[in-house]
C-alpha atoms as a PDB file:
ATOM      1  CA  UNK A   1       1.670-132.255  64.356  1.00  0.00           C
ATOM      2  CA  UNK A   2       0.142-130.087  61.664  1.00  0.00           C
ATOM      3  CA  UNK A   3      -3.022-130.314  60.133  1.00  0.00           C
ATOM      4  CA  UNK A   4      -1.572-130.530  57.022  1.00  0.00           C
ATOM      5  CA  UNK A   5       1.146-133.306  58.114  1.00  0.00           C
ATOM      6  CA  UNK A   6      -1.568-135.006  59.515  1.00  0.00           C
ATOM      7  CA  UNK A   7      -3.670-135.239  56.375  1.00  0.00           C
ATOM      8  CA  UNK A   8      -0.613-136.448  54.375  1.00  0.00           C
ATOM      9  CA  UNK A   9      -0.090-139.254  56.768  1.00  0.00           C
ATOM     10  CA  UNK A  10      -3.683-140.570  56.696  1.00  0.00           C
ATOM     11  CA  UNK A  11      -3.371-140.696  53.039  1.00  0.00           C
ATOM     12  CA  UNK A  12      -0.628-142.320  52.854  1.00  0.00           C
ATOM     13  CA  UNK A  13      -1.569-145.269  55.044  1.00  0.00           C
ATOM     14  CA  UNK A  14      -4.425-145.746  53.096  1.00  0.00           C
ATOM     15  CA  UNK A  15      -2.488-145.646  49.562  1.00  0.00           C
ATOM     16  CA  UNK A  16      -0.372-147.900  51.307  1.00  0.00           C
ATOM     17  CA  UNK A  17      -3.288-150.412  52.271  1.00  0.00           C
ATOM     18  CA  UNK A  18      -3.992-150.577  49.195  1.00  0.00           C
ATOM     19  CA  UNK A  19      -0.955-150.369  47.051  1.00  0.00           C
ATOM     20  CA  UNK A  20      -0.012-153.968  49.320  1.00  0.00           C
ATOM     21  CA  UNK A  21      -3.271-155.841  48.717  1.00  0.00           C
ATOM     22  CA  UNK A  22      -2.454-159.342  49.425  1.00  0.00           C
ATOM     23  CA  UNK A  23      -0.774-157.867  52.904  1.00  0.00           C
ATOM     24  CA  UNK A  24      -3.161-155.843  53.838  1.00  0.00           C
ATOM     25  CA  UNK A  25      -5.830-158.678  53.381  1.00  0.00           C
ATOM     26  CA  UNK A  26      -3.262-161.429  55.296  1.00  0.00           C
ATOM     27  CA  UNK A  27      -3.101-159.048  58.502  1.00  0.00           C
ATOM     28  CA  UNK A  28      -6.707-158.583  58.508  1.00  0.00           C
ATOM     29  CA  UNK A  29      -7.433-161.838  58.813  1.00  0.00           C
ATOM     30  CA  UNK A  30      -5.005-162.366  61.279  1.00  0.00           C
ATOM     31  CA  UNK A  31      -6.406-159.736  63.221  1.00  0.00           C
ATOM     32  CA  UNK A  32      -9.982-160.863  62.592  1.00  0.00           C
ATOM     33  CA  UNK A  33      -9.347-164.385  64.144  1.00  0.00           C
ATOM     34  CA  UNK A  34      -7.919-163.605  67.095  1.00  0.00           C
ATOM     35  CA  UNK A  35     -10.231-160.697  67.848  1.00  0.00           C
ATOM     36  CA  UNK A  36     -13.040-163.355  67.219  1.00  0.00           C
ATOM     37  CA  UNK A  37     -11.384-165.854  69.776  1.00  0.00           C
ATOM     38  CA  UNK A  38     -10.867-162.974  72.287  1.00  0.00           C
ATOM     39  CA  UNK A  39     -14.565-162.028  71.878  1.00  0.00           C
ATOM     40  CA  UNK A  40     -15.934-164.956  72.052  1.00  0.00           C
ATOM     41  CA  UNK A  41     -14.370-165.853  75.184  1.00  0.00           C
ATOM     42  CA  UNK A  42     -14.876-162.235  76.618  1.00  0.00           C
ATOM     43  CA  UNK A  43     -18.293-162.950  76.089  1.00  0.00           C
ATOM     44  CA  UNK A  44     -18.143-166.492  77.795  1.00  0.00           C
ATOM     45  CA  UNK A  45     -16.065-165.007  80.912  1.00  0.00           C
ATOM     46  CA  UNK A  46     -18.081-162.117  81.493  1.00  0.00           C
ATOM     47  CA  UNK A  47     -21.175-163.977  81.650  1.00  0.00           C
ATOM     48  CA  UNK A  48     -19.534-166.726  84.021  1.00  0.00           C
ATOM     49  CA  UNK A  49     -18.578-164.137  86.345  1.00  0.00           C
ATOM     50  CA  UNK A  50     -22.251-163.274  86.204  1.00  0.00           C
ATOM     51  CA  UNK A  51     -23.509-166.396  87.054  1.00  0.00           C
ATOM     52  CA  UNK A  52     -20.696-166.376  89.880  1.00  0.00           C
ATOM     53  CA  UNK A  53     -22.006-162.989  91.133  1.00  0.00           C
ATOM     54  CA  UNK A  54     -25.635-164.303  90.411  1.00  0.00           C
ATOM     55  CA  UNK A  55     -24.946-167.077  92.903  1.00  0.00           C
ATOM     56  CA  UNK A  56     -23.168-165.249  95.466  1.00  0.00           C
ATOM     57  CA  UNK A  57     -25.746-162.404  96.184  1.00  0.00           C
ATOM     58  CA  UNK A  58     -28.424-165.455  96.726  1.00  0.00           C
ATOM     59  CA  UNK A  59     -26.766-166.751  99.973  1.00  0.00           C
ATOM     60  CA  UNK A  60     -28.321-165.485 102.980  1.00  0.00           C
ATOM     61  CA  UNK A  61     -28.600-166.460 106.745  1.00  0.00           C
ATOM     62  CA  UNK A  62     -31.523-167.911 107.874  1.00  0.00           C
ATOM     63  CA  UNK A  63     -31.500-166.740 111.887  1.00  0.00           C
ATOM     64  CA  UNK A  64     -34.028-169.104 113.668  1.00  0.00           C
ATOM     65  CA  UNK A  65     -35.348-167.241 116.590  1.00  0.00           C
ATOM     66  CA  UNK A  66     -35.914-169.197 119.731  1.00  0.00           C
ATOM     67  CA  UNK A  67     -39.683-169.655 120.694  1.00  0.00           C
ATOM     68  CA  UNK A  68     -39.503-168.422 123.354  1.00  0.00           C
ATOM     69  CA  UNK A  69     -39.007-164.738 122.399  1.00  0.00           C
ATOM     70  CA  UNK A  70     -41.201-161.914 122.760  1.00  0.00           C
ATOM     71  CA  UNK A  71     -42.653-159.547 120.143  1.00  0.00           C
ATOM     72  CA  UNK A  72     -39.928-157.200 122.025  1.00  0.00           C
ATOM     73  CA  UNK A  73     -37.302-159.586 121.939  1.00  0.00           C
ATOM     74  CA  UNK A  74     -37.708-160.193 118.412  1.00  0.00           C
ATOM     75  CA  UNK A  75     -37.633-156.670 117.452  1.00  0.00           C
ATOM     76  CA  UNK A  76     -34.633-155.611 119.838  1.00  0.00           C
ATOM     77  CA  UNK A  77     -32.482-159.064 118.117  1.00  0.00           C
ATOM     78  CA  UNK A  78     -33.525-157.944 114.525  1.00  0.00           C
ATOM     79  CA  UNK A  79     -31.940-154.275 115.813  1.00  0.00           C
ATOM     80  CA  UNK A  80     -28.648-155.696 116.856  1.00  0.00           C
ATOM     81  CA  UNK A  81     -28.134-157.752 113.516  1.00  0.00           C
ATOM     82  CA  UNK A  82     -29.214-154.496 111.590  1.00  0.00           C
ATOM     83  CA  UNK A  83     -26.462-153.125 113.935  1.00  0.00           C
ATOM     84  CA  UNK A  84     -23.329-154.854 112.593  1.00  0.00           C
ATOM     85  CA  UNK A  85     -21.347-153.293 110.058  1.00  0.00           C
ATOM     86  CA  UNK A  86     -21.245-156.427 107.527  1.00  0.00           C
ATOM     87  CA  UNK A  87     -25.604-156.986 107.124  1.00  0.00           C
ATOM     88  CA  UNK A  88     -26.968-155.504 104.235  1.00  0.00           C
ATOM     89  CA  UNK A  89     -30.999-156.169 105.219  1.00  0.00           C
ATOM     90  CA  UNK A  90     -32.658-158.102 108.157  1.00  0.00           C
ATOM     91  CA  UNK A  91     -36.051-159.184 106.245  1.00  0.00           C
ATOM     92  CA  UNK A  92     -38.854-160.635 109.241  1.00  0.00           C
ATOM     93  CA  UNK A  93     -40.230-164.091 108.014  1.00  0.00           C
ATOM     94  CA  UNK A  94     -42.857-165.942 110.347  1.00  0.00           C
ATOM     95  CA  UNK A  95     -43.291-169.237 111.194  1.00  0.00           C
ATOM     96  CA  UNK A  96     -46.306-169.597 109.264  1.00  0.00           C
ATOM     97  CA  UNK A  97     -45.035-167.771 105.906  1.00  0.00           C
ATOM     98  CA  UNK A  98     -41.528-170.654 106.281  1.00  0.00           C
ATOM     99  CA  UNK A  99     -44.368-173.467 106.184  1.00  0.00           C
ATOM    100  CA  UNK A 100     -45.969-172.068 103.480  1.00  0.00           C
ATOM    101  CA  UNK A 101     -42.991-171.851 101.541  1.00  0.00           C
ATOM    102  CA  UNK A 102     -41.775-175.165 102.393  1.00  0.00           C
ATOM    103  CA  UNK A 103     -45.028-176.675 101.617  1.00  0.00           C
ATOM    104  CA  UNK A 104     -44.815-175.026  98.557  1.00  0.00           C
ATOM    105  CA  UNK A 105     -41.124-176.368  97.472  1.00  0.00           C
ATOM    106  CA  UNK A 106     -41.804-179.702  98.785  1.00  0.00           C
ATOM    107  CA  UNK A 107     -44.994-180.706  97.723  1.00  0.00           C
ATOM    108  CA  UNK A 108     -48.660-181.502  99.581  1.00  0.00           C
ATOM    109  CA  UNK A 109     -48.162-183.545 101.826  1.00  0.00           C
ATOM    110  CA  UNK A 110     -46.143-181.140 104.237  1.00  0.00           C
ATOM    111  CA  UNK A 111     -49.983-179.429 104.760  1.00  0.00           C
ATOM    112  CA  UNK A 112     -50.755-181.969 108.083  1.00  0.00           C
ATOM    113  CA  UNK A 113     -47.805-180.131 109.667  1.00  0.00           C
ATOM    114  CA  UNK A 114     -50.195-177.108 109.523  1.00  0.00           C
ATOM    115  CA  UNK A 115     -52.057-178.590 112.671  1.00  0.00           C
ATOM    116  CA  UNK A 116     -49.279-177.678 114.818  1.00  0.00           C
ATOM    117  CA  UNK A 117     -46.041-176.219 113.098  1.00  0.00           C
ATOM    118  CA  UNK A 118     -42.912-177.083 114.319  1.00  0.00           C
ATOM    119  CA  UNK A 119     -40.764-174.184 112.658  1.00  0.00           C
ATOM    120  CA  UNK A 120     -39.863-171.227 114.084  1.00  0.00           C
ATOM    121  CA  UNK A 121     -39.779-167.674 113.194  1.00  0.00           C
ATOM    122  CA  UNK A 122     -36.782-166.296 111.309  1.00  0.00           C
ATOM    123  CA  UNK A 123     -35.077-163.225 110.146  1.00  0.00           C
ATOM    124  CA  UNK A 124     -33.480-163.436 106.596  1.00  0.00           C
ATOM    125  CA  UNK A 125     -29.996-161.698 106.759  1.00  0.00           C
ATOM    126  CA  UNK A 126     -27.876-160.409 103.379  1.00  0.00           C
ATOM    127  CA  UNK A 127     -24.699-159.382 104.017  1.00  0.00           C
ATOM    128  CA  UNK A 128     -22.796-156.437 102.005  1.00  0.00           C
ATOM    129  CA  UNK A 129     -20.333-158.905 100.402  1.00  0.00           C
ATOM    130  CA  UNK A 130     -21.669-163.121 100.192  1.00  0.00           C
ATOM    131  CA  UNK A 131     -17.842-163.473 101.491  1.00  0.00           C
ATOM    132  CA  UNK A 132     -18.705-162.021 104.616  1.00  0.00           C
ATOM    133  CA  UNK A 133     -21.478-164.646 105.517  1.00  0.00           C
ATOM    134  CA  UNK A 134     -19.585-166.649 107.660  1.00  0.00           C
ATOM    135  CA  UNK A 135     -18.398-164.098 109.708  1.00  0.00           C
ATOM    136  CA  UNK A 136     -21.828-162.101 110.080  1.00  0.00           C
ATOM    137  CA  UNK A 137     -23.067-165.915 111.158  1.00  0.00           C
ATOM    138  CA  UNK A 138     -21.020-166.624 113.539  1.00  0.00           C
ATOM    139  CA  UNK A 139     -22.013-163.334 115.088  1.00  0.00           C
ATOM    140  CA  UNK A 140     -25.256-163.517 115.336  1.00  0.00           C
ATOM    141  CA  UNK A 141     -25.205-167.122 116.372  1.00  0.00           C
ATOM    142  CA  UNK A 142     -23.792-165.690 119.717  1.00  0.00           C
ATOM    143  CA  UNK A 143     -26.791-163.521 120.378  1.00  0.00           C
ATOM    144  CA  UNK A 144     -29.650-163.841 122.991  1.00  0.00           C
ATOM    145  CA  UNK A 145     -33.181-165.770 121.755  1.00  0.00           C
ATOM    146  CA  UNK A 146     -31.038-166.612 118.569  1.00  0.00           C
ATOM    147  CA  UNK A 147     -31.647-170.370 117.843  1.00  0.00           C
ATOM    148  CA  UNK A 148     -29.139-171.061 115.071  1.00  0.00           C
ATOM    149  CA  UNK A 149     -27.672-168.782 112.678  1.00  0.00           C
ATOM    150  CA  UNK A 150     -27.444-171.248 108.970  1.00  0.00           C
ATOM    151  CA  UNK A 151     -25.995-170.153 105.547  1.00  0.00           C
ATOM    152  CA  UNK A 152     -25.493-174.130 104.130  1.00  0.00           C
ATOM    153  CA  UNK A 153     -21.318-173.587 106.172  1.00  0.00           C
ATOM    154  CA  UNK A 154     -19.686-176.373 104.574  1.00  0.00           C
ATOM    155  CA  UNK A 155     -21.285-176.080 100.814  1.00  0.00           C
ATOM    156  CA  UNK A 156     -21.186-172.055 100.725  1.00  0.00           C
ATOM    157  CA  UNK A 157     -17.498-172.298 101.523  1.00  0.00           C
ATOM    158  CA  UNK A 158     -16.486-174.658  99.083  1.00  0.00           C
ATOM    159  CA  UNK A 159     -18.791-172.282  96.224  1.00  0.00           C
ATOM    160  CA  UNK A 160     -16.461-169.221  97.319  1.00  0.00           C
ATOM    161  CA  UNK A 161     -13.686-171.040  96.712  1.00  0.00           C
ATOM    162  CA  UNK A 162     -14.792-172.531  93.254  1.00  0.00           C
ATOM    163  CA  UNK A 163     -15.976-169.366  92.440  1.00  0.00           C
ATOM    164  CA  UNK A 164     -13.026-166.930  93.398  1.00  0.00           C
ATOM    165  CA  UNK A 165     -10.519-170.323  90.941  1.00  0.00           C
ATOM    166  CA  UNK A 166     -12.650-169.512  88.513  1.00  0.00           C
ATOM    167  CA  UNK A 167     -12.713-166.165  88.250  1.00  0.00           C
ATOM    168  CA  UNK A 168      -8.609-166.339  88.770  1.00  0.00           C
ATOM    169  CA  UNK A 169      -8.564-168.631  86.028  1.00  0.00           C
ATOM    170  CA  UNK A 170     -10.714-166.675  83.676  1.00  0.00           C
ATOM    171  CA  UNK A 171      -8.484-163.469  84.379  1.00  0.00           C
ATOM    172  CA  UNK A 172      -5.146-165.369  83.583  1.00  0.00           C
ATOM    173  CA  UNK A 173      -6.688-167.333  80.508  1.00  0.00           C
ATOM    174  CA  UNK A 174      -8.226-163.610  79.631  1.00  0.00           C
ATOM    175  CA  UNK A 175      -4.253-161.928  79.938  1.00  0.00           C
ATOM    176  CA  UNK A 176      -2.779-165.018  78.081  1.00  0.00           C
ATOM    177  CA  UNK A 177      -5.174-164.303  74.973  1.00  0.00           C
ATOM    178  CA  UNK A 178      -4.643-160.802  74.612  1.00  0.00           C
ATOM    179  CA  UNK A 179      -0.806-161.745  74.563  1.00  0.00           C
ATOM    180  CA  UNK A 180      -1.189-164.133  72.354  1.00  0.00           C
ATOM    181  CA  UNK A 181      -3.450-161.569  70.214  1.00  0.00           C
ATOM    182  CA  UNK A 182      -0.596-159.396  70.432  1.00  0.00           C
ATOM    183  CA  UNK A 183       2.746-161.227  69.110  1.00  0.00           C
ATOM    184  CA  UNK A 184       0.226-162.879  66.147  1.00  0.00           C
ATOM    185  CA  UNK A 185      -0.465-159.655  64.965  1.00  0.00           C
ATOM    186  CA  UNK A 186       2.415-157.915  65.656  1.00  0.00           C
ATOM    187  CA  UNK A 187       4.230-160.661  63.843  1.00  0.00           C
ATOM    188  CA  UNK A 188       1.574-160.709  61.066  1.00  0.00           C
ATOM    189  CA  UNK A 189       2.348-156.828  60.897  1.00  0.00           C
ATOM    190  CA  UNK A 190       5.866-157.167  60.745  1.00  0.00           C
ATOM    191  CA  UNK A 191       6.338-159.423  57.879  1.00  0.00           C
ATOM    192  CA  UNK A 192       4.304-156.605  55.723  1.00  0.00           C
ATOM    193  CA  UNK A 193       6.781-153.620  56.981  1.00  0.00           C
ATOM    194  CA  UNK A 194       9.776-155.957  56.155  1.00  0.00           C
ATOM    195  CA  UNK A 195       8.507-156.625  52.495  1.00  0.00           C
ATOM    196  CA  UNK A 196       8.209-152.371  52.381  1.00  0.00           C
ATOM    197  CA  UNK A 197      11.926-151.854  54.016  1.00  0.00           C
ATOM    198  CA  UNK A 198      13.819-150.430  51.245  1.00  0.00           C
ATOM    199  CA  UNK A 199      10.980-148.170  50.773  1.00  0.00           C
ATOM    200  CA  UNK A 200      12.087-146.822  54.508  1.00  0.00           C
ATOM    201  CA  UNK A 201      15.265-146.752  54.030  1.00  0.00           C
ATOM    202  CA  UNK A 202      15.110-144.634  51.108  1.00  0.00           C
ATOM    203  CA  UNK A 203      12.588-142.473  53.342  1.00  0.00           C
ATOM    204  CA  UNK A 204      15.291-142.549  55.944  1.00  0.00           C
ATOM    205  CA  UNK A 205      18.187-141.506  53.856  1.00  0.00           C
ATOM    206  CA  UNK A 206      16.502-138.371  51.968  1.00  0.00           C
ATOM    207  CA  UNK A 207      16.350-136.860  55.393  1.00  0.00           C
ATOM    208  CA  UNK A 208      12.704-138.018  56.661  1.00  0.00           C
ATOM    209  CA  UNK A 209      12.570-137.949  60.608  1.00  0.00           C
ATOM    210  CA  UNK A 210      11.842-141.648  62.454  1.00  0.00           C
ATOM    211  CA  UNK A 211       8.165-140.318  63.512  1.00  0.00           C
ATOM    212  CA  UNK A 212       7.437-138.723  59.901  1.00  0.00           C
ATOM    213  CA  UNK A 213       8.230-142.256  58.929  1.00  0.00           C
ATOM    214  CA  UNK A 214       6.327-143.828  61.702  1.00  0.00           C
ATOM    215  CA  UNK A 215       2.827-142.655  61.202  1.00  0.00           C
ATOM    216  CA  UNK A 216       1.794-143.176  58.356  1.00  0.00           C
ATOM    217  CA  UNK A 217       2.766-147.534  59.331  1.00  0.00           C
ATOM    218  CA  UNK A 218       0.791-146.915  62.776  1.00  0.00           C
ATOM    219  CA  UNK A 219      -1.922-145.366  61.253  1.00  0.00           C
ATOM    220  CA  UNK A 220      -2.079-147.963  59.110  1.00  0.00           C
ATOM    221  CA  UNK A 221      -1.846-150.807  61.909  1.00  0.00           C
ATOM    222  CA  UNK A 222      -4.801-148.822  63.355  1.00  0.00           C
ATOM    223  CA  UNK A 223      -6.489-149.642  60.041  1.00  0.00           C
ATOM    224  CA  UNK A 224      -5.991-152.762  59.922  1.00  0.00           C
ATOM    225  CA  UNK A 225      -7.092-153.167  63.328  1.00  0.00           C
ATOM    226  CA  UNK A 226     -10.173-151.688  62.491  1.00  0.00           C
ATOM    227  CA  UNK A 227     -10.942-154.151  59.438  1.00  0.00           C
ATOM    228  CA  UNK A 228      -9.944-156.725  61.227  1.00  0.00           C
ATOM    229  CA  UNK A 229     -12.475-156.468  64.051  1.00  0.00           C
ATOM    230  CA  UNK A 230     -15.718-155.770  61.228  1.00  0.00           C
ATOM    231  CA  UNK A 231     -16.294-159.207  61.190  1.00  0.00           C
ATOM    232  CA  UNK A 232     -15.885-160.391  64.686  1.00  0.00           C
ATOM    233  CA  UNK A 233     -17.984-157.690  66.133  1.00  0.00           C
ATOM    234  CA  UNK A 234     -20.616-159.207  63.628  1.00  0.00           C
ATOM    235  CA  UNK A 235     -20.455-162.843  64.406  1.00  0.00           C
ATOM    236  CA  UNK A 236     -20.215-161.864  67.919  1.00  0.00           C
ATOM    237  CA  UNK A 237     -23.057-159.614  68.188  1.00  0.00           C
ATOM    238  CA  UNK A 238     -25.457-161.973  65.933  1.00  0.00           C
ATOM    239  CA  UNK A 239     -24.052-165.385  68.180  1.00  0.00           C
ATOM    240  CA  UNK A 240     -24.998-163.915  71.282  1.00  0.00           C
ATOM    241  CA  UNK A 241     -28.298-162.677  69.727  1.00  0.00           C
ATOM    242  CA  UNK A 242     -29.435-166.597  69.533  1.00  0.00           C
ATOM    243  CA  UNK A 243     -27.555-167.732  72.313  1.00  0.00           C
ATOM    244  CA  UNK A 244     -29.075-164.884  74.773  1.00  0.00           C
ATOM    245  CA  UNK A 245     -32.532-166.140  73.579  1.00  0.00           C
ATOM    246  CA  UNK A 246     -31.709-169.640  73.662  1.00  0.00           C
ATOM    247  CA  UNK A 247     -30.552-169.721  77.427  1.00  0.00           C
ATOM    248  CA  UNK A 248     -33.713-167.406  78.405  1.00  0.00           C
ATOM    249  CA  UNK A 249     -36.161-169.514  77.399  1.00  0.00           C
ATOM    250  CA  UNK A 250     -34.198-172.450  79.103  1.00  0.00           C
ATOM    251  CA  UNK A 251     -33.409-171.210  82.603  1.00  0.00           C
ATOM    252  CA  UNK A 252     -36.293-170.839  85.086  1.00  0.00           C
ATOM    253  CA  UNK A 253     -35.928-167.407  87.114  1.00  0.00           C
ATOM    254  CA  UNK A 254     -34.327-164.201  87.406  1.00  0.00           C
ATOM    255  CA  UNK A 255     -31.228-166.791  89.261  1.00  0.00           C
ATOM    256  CA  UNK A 256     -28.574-167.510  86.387  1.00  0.00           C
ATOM    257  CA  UNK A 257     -29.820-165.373  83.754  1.00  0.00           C
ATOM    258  CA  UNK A 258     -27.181-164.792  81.441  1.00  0.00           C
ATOM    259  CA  UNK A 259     -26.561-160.441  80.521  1.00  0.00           C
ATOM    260  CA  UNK A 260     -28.610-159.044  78.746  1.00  0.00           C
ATOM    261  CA  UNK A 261     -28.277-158.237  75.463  1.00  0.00           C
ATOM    262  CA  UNK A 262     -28.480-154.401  75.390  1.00  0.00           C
ATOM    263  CA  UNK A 263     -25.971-152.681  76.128  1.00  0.00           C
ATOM    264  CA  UNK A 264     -23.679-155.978  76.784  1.00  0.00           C
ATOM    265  CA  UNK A 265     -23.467-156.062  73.057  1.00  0.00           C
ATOM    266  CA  UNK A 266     -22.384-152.514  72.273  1.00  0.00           C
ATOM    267  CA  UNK A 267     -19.679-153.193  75.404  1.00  0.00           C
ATOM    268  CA  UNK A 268     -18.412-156.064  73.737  1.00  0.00           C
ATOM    269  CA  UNK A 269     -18.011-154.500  70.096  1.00  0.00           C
ATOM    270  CA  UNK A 270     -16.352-151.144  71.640  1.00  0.00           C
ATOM    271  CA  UNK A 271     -13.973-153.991  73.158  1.00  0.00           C
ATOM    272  CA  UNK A 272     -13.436-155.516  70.511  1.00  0.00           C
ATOM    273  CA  UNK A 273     -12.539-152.252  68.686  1.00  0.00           C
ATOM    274  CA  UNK A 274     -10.287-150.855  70.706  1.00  0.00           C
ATOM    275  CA  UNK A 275      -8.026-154.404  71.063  1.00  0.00           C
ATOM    276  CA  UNK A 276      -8.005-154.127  67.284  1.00  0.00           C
ATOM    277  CA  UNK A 277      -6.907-150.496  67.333  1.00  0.00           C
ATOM    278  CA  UNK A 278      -4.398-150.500  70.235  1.00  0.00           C
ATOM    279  CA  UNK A 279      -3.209-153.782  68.932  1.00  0.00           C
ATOM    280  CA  UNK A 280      -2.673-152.733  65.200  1.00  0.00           C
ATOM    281  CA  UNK A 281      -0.662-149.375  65.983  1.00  0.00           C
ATOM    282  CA  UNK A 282       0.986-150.963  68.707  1.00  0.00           C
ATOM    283  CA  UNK A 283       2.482-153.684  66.169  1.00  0.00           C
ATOM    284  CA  UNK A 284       3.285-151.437  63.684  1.00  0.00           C
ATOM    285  CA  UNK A 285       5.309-149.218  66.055  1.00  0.00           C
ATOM    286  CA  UNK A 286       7.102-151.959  67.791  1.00  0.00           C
ATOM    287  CA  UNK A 287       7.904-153.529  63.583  1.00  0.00           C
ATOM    288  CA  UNK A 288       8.796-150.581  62.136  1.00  0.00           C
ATOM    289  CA  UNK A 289      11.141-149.335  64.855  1.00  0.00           C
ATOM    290  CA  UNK A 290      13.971-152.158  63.909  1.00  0.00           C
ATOM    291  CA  UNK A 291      14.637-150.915  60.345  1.00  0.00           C
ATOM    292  CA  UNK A 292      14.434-147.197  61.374  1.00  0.00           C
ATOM    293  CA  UNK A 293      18.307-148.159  62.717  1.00  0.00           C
ATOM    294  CA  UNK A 294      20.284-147.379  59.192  1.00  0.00           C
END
């Protein structure tokens, strides 16, 4: 396309934006609330998966080591889990430094057990992937001078699998939005080419090709796609601003902090954007193609 032919189609999509006021201003809203519903819950879904992931990279294996073991024993055992293809880190914890903590979690009166401690030494194990746990467990549960190998079996299980539904769930609900995005405003779209389609036909008969008609309507879609999404990008942006500092102050730890605001934001309104744009053209193409059959 020429520079020139270019130039001429830009104009006229915005002549045409304006020229059809009340359309132009029906499709943007109809663009603008569905972008906002798909933002919003892009913004909800992303930071659930978060969490999920959040959760998942804090299960670990707690390898008790019999007391019986050696300084070499221990060392050789914490070489043989580093070993196996699936561990991430082997971290050494002592007896002592598991009583502190557990005095610490539980409360005071845990100190008389400092007389004679009944816990045993243990080597902290993070797999590559938190779905490998049970696998890497079983593993090292088999080893020499290993006591028990626990990861909570029964309840991390069950978390995988309420974790990997949700996520599922979130992509299907996430698909069945941006369809739903799509026919609205591809309807919305096609009721304001079919109030203009004598002006293509006459286009069409005069000798104008089916693309020289065409860009001007998806470079107007693009348009509209781009007003539409003003506003959502706004509420969106200035919603998670509160909500981000809400839920910081209100959760405890670096566990289950939701993303943070820079550069989640910017991710979310370049989203947002590019539905709208991709969305508009692709409406106007798909409406404008029926009456370019004369």
């Amino acid at each position: 396309m020429k520079a020139r032919t270019f130039g001429r189609h830009l104009r006229e999509s915005f002549k045409s934006l304006r020229r059809n006021g009340w359309m132009t201003f029906a499709s943007a809203s109809a663009v603008t609330v569905t972008l906002l519903l798909v933002g919003v819950f892009f913004v909800i879904m992303m930071n659930m998966n978060k969490f999920a992931t959040d959760i998942e990279s804090d299960v670990e294996i707690k390898t008790h080591i019999e007391l019986t073991a050696s300084e070499e024993n221990i060392e050789t055992l914490k070489q043989q889990i580093e070993g196996m293809d699936l561990v991430e880190s082997v971290t050494f914890s002592s007896k002592e430094a598991e009583l502190e903590h557990l005095i610490k979690s539980m409360g005071k009166e845990w100190t008389l057990l400092e007389q004679k401690n009944p816990l045993y030494d243990v080597f902290v194990v993070k797999t590559k992937k938190p779905t490998d746990t049970p696998i890497v467990a079983k593993k090292i549960d088999k080893l020499e001078f290993v006591h028990s190998a626990l990861y909570g079996e029964n309840k991390v299980e069950s978390l995988f699998n309420i974790l990997k539904t949700s996520r599922n769930i979130g992509i299907v609900l996430i698909v069945g939005l941006l369809f739903t995005a799509m026919f609205l405003i591809s309807n919305t779209i096609k009721i304001a080419i079919f109030a203009r389609r004598r002006e293509i036909e006459i286009m069409k008969l005069v000798g104008a090709t089916n693309w020289f008609i065409r860009w001007p309507f998806l470079f107007e879609g693009m348009w509209l796609g781009i007003l539409g999404s003003i506003i959502p990008i706004g509420i969106v942006a200035s919603g998670y601003y509160y909500a981000y500092d809400f839920l910081e102050a209100r959760i405890p730890g670096e566990l289950l902090q939701p993303l943070a605001y820079s550069p989640f934001v910017y991710q979310i309104s370049a989203i947002i954007l590019a539905i709208g744009v991709l969305i508009g053209g692709w409406g106007s193409f798909i409406s404008v193609r029926r009456f370019l059959k004369i």
